[in-house]
Protein backbone atom coordinates (compact mmCIF):
# COMPACT_ATOMS: atom_id res chain seq x y z
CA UNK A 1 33.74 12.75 -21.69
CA UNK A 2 37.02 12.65 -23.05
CA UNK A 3 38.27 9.52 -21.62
CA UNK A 4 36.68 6.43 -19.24
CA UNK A 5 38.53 7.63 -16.02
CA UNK A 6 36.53 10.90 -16.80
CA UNK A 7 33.30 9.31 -17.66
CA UNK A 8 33.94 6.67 -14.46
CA UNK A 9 34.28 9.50 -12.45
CA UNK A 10 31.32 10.95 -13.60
CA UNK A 11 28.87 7.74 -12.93
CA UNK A 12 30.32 7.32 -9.57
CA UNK A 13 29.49 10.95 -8.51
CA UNK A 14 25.89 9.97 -9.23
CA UNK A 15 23.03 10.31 -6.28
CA UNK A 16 21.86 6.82 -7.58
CA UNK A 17 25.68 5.38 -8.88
CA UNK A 18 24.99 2.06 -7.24
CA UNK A 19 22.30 1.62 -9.34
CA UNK A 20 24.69 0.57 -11.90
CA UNK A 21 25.64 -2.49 -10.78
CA UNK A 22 21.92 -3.84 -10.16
CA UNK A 23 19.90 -2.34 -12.51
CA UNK A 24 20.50 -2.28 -16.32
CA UNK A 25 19.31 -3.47 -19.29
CA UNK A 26 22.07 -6.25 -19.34
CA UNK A 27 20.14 -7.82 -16.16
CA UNK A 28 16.77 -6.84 -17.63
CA UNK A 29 14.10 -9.72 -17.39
CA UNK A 30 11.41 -8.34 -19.29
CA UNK A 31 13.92 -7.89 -22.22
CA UNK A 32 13.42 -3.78 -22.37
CA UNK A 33 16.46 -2.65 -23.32
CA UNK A 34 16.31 -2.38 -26.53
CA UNK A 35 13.33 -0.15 -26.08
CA UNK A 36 15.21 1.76 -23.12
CA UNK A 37 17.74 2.69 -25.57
CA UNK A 38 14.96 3.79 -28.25
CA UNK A 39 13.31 6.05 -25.54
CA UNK A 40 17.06 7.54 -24.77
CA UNK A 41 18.14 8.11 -28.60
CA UNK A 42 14.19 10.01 -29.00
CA UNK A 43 14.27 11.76 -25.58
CA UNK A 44 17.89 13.25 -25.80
CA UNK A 45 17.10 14.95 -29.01
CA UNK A 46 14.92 17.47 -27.80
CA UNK A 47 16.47 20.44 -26.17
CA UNK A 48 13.87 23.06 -26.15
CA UNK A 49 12.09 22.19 -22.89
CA UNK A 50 10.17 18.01 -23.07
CA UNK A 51 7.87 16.87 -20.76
CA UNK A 52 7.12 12.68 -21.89
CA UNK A 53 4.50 10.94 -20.15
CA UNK A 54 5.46 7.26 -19.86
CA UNK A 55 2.44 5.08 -19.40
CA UNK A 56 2.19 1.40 -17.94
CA UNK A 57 -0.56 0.24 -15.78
CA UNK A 58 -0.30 -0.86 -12.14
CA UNK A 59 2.89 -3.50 -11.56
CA UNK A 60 3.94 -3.21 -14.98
CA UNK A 61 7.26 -2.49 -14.18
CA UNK A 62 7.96 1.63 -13.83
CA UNK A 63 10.15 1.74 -11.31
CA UNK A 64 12.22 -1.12 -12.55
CA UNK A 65 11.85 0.20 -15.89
CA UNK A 66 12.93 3.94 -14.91
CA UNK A 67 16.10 2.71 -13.19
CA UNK A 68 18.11 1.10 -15.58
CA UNK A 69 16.99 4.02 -17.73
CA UNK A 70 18.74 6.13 -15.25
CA UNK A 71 21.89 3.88 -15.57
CA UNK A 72 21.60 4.16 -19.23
CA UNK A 73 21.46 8.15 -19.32
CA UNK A 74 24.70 8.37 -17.28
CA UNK A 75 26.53 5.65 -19.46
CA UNK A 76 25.47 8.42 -21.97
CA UNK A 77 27.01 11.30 -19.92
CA UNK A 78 23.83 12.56 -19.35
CA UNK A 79 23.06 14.42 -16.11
CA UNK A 80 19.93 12.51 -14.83
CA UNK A 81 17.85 12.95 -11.92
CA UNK A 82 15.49 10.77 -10.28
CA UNK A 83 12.73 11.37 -7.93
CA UNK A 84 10.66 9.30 -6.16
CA UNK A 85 6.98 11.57 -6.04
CA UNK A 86 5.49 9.41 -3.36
CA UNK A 87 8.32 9.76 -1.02
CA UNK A 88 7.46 13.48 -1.15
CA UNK A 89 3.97 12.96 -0.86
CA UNK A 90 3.75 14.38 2.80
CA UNK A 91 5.35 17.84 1.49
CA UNK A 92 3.05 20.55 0.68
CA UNK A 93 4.92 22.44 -1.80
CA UNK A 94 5.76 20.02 -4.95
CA UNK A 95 8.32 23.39 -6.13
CA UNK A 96 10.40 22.79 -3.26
CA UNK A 97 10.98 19.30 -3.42
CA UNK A 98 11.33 19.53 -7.11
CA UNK A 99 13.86 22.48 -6.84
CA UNK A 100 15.94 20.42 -3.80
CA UNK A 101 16.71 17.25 -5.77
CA UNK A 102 17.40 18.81 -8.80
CA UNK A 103 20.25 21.15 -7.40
CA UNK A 104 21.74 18.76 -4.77
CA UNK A 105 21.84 15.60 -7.44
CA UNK A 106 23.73 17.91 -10.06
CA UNK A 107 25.79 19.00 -7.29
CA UNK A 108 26.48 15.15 -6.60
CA UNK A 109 28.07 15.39 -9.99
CA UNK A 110 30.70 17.53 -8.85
CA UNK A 111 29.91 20.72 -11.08
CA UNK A 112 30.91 23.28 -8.63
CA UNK A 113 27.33 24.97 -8.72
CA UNK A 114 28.27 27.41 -6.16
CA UNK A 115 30.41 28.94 -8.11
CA UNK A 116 27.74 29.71 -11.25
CA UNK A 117 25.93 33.10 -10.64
CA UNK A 118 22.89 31.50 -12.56
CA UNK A 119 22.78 28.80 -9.91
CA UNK A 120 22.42 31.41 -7.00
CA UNK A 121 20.15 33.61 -8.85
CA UNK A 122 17.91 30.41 -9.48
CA UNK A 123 17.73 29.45 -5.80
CA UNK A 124 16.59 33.32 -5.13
CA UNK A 125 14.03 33.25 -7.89
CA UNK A 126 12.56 30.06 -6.13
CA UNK A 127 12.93 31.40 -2.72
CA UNK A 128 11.05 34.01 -3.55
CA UNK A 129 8.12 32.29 -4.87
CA UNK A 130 7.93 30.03 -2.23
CA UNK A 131 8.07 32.52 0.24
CA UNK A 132 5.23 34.70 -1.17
CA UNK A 133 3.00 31.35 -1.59
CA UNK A 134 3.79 31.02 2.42
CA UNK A 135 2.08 34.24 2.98
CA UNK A 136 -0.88 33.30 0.80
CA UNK A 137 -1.41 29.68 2.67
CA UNK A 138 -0.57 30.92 6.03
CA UNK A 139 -2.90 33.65 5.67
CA UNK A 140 -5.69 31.28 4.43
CA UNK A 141 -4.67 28.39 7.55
CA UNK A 142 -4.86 31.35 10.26
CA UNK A 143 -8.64 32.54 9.20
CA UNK A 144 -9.65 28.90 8.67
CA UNK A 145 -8.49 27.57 11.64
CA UNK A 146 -7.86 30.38 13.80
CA UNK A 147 -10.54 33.30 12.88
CA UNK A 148 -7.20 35.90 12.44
CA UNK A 149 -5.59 36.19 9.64
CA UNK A 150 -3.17 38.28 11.21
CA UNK A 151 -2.43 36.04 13.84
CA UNK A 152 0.29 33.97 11.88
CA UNK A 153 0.26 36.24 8.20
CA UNK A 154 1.59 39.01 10.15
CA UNK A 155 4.38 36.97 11.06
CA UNK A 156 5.41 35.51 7.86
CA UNK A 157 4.75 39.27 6.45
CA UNK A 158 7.39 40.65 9.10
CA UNK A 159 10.13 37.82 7.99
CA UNK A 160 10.28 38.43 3.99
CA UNK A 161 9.86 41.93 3.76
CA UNK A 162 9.62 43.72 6.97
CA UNK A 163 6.97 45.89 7.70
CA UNK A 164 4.50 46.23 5.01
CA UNK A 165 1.23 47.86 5.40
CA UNK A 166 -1.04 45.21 5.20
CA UNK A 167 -2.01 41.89 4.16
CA UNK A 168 -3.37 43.15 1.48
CA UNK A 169 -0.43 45.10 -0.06
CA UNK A 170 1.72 42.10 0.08
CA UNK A 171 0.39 39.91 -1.60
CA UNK A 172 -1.00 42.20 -4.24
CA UNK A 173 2.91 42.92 -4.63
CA UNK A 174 4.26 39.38 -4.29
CA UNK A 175 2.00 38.44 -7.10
CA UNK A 176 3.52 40.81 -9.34
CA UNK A 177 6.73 39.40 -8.71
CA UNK A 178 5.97 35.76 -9.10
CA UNK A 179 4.22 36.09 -12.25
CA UNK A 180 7.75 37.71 -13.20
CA UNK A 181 9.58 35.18 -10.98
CA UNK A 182 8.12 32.06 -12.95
CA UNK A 183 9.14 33.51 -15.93
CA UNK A 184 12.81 33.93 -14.86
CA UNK A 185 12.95 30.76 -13.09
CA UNK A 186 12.82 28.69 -16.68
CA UNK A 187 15.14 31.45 -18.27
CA UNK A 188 17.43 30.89 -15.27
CA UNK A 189 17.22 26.87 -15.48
CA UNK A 190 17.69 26.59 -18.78
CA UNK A 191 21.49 29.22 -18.35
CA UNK A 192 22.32 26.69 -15.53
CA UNK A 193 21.90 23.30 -17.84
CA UNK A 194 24.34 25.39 -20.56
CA UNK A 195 26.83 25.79 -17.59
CA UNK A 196 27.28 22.05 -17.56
CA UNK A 197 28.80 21.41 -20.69
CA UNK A 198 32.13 22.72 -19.72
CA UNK A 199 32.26 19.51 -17.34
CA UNK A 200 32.11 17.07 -19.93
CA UNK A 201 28.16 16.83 -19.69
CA UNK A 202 25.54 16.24 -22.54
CA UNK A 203 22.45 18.22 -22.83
CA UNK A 204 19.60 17.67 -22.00
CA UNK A 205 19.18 17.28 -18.32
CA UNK A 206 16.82 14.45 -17.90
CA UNK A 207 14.28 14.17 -14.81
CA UNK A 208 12.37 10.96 -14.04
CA UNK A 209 9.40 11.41 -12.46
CA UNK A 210 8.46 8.06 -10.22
CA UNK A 211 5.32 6.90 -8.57
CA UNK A 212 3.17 10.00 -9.30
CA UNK A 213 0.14 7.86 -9.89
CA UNK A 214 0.22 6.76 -6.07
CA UNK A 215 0.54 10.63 -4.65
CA UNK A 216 -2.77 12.14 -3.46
CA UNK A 217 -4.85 13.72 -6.23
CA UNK A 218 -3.88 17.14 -4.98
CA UNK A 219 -0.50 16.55 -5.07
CA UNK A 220 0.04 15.08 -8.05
CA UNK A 221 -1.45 17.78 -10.07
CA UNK A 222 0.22 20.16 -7.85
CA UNK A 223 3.31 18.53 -9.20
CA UNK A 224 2.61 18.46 -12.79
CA UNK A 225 1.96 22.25 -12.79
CA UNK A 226 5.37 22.63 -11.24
CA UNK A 227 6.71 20.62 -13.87
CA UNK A 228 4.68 23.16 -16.81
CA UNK A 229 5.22 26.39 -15.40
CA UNK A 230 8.67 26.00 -13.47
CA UNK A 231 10.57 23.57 -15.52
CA UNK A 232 9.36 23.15 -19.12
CA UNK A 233 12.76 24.82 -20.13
CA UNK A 234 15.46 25.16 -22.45
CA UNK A 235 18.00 21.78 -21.85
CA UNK A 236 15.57 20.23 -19.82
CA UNK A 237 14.11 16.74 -20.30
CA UNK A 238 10.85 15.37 -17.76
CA UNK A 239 9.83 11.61 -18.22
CA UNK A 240 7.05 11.38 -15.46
CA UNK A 241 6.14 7.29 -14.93
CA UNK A 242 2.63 7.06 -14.75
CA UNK A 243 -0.54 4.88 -14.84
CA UNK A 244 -2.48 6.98 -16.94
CA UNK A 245 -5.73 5.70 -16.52
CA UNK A 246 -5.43 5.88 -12.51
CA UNK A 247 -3.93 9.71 -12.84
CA UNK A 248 -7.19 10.15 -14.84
CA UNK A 249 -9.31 8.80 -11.89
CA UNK A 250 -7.29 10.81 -9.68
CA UNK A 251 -7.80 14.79 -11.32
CA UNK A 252 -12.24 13.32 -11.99
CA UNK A 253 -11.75 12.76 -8.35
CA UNK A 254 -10.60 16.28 -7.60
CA UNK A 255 -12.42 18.47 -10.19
CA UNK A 256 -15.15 16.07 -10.53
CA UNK A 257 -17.54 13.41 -12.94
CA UNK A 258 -18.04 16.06 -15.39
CA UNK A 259 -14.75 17.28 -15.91
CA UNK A 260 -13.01 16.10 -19.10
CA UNK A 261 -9.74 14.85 -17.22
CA UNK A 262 -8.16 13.11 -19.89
CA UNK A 263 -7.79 16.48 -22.17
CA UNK A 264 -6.56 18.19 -19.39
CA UNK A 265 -4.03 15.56 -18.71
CA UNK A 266 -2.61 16.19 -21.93
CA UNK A 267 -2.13 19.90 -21.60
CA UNK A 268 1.12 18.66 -19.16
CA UNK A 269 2.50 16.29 -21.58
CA UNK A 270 4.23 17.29 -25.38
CA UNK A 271 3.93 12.80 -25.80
CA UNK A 272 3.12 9.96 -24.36
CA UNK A 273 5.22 6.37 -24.44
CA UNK A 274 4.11 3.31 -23.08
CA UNK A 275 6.36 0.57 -21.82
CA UNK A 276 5.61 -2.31 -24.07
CA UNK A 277 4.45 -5.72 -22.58
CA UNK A 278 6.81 -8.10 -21.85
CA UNK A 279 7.41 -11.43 -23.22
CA UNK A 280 6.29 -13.72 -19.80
CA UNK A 281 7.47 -16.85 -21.07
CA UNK A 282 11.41 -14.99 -21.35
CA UNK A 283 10.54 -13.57 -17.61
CA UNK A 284 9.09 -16.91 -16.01
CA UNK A 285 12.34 -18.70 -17.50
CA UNK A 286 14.52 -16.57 -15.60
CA UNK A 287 12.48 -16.61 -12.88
CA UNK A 288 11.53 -19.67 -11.81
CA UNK A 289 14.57 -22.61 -10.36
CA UNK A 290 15.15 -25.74 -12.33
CA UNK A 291 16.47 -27.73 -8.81
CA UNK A 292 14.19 -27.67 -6.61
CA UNK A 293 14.73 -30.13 -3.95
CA UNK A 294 10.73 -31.67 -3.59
CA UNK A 295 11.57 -35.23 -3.66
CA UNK A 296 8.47 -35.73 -1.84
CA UNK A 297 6.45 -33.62 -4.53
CA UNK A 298 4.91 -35.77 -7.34
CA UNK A 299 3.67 -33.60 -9.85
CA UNK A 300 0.30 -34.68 -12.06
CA UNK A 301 -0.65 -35.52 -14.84
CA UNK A 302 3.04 -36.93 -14.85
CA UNK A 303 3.51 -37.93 -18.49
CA UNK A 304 2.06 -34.02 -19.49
CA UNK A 305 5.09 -32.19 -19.08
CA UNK A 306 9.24 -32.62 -19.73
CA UNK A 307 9.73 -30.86 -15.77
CA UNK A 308 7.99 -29.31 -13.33
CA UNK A 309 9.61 -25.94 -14.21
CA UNK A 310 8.38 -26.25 -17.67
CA UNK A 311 4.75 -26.95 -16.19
CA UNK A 312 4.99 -23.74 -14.22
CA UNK A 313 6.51 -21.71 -17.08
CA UNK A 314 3.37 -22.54 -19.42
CA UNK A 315 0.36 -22.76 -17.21
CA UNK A 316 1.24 -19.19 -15.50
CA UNK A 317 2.14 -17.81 -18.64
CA UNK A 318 -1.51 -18.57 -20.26
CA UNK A 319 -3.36 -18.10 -17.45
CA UNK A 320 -1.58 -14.81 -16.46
CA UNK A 321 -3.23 -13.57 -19.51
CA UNK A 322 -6.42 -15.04 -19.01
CA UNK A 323 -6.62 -13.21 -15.79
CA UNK A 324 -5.20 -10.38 -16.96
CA UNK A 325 -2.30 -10.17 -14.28
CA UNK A 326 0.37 -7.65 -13.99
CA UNK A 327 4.39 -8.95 -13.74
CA UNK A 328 3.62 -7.34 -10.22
CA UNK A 329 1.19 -9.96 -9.64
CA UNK A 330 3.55 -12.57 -11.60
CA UNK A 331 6.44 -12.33 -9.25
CA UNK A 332 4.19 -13.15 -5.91
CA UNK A 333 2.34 -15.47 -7.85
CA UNK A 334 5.50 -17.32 -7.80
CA UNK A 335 6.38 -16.63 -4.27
CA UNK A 336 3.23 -17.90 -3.27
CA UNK A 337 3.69 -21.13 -5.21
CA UNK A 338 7.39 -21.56 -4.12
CA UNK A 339 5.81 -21.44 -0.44
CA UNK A 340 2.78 -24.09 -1.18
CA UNK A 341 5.80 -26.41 -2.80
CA UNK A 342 7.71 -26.30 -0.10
CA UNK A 343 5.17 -26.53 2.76
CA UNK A 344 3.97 -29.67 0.76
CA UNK A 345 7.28 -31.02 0.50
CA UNK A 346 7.97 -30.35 4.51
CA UNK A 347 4.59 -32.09 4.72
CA UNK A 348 5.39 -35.03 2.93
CA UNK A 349 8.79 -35.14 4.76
CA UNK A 350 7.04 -35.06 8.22
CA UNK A 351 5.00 -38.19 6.88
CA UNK A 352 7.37 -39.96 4.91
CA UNK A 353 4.39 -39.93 2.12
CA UNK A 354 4.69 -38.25 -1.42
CA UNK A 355 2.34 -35.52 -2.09
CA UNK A 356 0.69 -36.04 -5.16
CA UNK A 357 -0.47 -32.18 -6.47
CA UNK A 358 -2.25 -31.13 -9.75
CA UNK A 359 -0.08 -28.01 -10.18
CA UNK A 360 -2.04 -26.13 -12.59
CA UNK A 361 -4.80 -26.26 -10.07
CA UNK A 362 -2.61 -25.29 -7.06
CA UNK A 363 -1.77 -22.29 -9.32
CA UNK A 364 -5.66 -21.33 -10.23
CA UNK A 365 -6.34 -21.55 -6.43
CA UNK A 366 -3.84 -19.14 -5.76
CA UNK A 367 -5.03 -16.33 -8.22
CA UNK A 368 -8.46 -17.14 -7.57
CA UNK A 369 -7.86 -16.78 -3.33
CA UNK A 370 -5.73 -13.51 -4.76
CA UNK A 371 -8.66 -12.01 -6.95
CA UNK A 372 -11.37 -13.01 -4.23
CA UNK A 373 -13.04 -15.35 -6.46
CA UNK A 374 -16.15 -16.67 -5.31
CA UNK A 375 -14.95 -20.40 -6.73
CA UNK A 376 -12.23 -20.31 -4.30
CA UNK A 377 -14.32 -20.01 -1.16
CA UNK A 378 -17.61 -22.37 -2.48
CA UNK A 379 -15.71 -25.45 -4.03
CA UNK A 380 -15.78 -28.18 -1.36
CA UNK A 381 -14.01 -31.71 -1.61
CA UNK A 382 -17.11 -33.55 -2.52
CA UNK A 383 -18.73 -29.85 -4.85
CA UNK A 384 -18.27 -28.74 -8.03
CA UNK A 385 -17.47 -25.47 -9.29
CA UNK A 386 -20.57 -23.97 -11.65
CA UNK A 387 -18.95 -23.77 -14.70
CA UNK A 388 -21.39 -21.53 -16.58
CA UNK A 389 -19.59 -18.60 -14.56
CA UNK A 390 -16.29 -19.24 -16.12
CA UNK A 391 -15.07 -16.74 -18.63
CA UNK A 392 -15.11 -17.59 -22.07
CA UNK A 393 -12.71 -17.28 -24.51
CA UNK A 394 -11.09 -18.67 -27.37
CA UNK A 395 -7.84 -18.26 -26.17
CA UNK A 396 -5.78 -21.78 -26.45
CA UNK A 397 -3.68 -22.88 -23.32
CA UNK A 398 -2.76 -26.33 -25.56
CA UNK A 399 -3.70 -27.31 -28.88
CA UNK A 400 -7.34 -28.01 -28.87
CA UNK A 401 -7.96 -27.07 -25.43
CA UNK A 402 -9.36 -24.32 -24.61
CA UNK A 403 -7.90 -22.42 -21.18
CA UNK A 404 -11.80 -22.60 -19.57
CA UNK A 405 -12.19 -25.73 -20.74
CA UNK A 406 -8.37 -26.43 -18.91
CA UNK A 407 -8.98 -24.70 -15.53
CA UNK A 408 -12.19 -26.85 -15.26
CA UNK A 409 -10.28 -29.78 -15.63
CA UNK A 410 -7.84 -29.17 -13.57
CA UNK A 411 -10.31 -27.96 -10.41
CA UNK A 412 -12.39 -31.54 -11.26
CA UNK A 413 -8.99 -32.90 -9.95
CA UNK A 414 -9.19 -31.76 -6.40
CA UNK A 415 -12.93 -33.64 -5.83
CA UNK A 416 -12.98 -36.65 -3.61
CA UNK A 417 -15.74 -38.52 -6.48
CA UNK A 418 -13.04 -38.43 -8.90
CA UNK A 419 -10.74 -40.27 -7.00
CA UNK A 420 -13.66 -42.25 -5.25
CA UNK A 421 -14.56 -43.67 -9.15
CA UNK A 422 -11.40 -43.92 -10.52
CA UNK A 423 -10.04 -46.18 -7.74
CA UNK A 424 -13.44 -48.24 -7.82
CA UNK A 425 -13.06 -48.85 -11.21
CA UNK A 426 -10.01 -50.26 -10.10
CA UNK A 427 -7.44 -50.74 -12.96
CA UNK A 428 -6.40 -48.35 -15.78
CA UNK A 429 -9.09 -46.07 -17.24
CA UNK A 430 -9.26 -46.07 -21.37
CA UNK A 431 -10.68 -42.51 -22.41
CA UNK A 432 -13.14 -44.48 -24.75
CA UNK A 433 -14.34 -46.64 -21.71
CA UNK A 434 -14.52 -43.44 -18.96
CA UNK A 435 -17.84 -42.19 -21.22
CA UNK A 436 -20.43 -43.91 -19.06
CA UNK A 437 -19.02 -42.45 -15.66
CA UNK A 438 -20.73 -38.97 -15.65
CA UNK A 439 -18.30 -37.52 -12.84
CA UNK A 440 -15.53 -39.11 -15.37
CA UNK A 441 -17.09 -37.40 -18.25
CA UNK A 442 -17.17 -33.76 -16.66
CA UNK A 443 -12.94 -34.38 -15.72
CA UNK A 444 -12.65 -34.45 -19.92
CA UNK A 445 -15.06 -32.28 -20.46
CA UNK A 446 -16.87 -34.25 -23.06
CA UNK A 447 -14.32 -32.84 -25.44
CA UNK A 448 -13.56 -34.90 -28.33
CA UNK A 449 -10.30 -33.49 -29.14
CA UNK A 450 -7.09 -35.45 -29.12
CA UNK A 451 -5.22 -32.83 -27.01
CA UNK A 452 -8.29 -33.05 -24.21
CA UNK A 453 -7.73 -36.72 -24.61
CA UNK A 454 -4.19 -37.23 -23.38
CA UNK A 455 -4.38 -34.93 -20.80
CA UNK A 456 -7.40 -36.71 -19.56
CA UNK A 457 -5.57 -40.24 -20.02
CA UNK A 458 -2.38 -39.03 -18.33
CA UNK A 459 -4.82 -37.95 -15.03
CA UNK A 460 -6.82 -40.92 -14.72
CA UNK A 461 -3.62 -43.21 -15.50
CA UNK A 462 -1.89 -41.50 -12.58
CA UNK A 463 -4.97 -41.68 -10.55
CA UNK A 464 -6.22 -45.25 -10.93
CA UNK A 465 -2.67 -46.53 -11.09
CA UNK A 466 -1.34 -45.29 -7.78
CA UNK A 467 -4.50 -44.46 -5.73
CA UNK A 468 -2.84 -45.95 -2.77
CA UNK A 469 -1.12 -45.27 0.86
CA UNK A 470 1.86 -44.68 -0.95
CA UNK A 471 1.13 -41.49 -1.88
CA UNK A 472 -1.54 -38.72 -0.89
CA UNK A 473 -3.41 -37.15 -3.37
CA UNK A 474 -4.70 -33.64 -2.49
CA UNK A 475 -7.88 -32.74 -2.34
CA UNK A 476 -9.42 -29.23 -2.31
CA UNK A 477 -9.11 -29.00 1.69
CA UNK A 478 -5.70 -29.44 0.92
CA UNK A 479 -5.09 -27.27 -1.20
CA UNK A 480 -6.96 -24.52 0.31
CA UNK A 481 -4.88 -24.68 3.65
CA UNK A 482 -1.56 -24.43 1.81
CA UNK A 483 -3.14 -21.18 -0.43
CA UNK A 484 -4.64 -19.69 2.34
CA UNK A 485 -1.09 -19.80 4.22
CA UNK A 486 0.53 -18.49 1.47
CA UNK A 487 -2.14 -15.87 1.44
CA UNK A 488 0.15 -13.88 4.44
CA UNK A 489 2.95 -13.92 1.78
CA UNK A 490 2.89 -9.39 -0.32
């Protein structure tokens, strides 16, 4: 562009130009920007026809990821199209939709494209292809369903070219032409991209590709074979968001067991780029609210951590990894604690009594009710969890403690014998004097490590300290009712 009015002007005239104010890299939690603009510097150097396959598993981030890419590209001057596969899911003809948003979003851009003879001889190239694969499907429909394959092919014969023969001579002559019709369609493309650059454009013309790992099987290879044989042109740039592994699943499912899907899968794509994974501690800071207003909320173990938001920021971090969960599955994880907070909080307001909540273990109940986890729906108030069915690994949520070893500990705290020997005991707990009680001794975990140790002497200070009317410490029942409310919460 050859000044910023121009280049304004041009991001404005964008299908997608509100896009700029919400979604870019500048606003980015997941911290991707600087691999947004690596992906635009490698993908904007090819110009001999680029399909890209970029990979991230379910609630990764795509979408998110693929629209501040799209405000990136036009910063660049970059024509860019976007289209959302799953909203088209309920066509039948993946050319059509594919040929639709790609001329009415350049035309968004103001380029005149009536006026280019390429432009028009494109649109009849297409045309005529879909026309002739009318015939064929109508044809096939009408004998299927109707037992005459006259019935409605004579029809769609009549409107594209007349009054031919027969069936048969159609489509033995519309195949001819759109074996030469594909050909010219990419020559054609490729002479409209070139047109362009006397608006101020940059080459290549860059297509993302969204949700095409939630389309039905048919469709989505439907639409990757548009992609190959219609597309794959001179100027032209595809980045097709995918979970690979699912797509996988998805052509087994259609050409099935036996069929090597993952080598076919590659016959679409020239590369494949996957979005890296994000740094969750970055993502839960930005996240999560420093204020909240629970002033009838007493977190425990008090003395464990500086605030509560810190608390949240570290336990969901580790654990998210432990479970394996997706920022999709992050960001209601939140929303579902948010909701238990403030319920508690209203409850504790409706009493006038502070709600005394292990917060790591209000967080485990949550993914566990999430994941269907058989510990959610067995633990009782007075029953322990069996801990042999715990995952193992060596994965550290604190120094010394190992995250089983830490979830264990935490779900001890929501059984009523805890409580029911601590305030028995009736003053404050040493760890060295807690090694007789055996309830005592599975709430540390017989660990021997100094980390395990102050945890375990911040829980049974706070527990044998104020086990009193003045405030209500929850017990599994409790925290079950508040998780399984939030449970309504997507």
């Amino acid at each position: 562009m050859e000044n910023s009015a121009e280049q304004a002007s041009f991001i404005n005239q964008a299908k997608y130009a509100d896009w700029q104010d919400k979604y870019t890299f500048d606003n980015c939690l997941l911290k991707r920007g600087e691999y947004g603009e690596f992906l635009a510097d490698y993908i904007t150097g090819e110009h001999d026809g680029f399909v890209l396959n970029l990979n991230g598993g379910w609630g990764s981030g795509k979408t998110e990821f693929l629209k501040r890419f799209y405000s990136l590209l036009l910063k660049r001057n970059h024509p860019v199209i976007y289209i959302d596969a799953w909203e088209s899911d309920f066509s039948k003809d993946p050319l059509t939709v594919v040929t639709s948003e790609l001329l009415t979003q350049l035309e968004t851009f103001n380029y005149n494209l009536d006026s280019i003879e390429e432009v028009e001889r494109f649109k009849k190239l297409c045309g005529r292809f879909i026309k002739g694969l009318a015939v064929g499907v109508s044809a096939y429909l009408s004998k299927q369903y109707l037992g005459d394959p006259s019935i409605i092919g004579n029809a769609v014969q009549q409107a594209i070219s007349g009054e031919p023969d027969s069936l048969l001579t159609v489509l033995s002559t519309e195949h001819q032409e759109l074996v030469s019709a594909i050909q010219q369609i990419r020559i054609t493309l490729g002479e409209v991209a070139g047109k362009l650059t006397g608006g101020g454009a940059k080459l290549p013309v860059v297509v993302l590709v969204d949700e095409l790992d939630r389309c039905r099987p048919n469709y989505a290879i439907e639409m990757l074979e548009v992609i190959k044989h219609f597309f794959k042109t001179d100027n032209f740039v595809f980045v097709v968001a995918t979970d690979t592994d699912q797509l996988i699943h998805s052509i087994a499912a259609v050409y099935g067991a036996g069929f090597d899907a993952a080598q076919y899968l590659k016959r679409f794509f020239d590369r494949k780029a996957s979005l890296p994974e994000p740094n969750l501690v970055d993502y839960l800071s930005s996240k999560l609210q420093d204020n909240e207003p629970y002033s009838y909320l007493y977190p425990f173990p008090s003395g464990f951590y500086a605030n509560l938001k810190i608390l949240e920021i570290e336990t969901i971090a580790k654990l998210a990894n432990y479970y394996q969960l997706k920022i999709r599955d992050v960001d209601q994880l939140i929303n579902k604690l948010n909701s238990c907070l403030r319920f508690a909080q209203n409850v504790g307001s409706k009493k006038q009594q502070i709600q005394a909540i292990c917060i790591p273990a209000l967080i485990i109940g949550l993914i566990e009710f999430d994941r269907g986890e058989s510990f959610f729906y067995k633990r009782k108030n007075n029953k322990s969890d069996d801990l042999s069915l715990r995952k193992n690994t060596e994965d550290e949520i604190f120094e010394g403690l190992k995250i089983k070893d830490f979830i264990n500990l935490c779900m001890s705290s929501t059984q009523l014998h805890i409580y029911e020997e601590l305030n028995q005991y009736g003053r404050k707990i040493q760890v060295t004097e807690v090694r007789s009680y055996s309830r005592i001794e599975d709430l540390k975990l017989g660990a021997i490590h100094l980390e395990v140790n102050r945890w375990a002497n911040y829980m049974t200070a706070d527990i044998s300290n104020s086990y009193d009317s003045s405030r209500k410490y929850w017990l599994w029942d409790d925290y079950k009712k508040a998780i399984e409310l939030a449970g309504n919460i997507e």
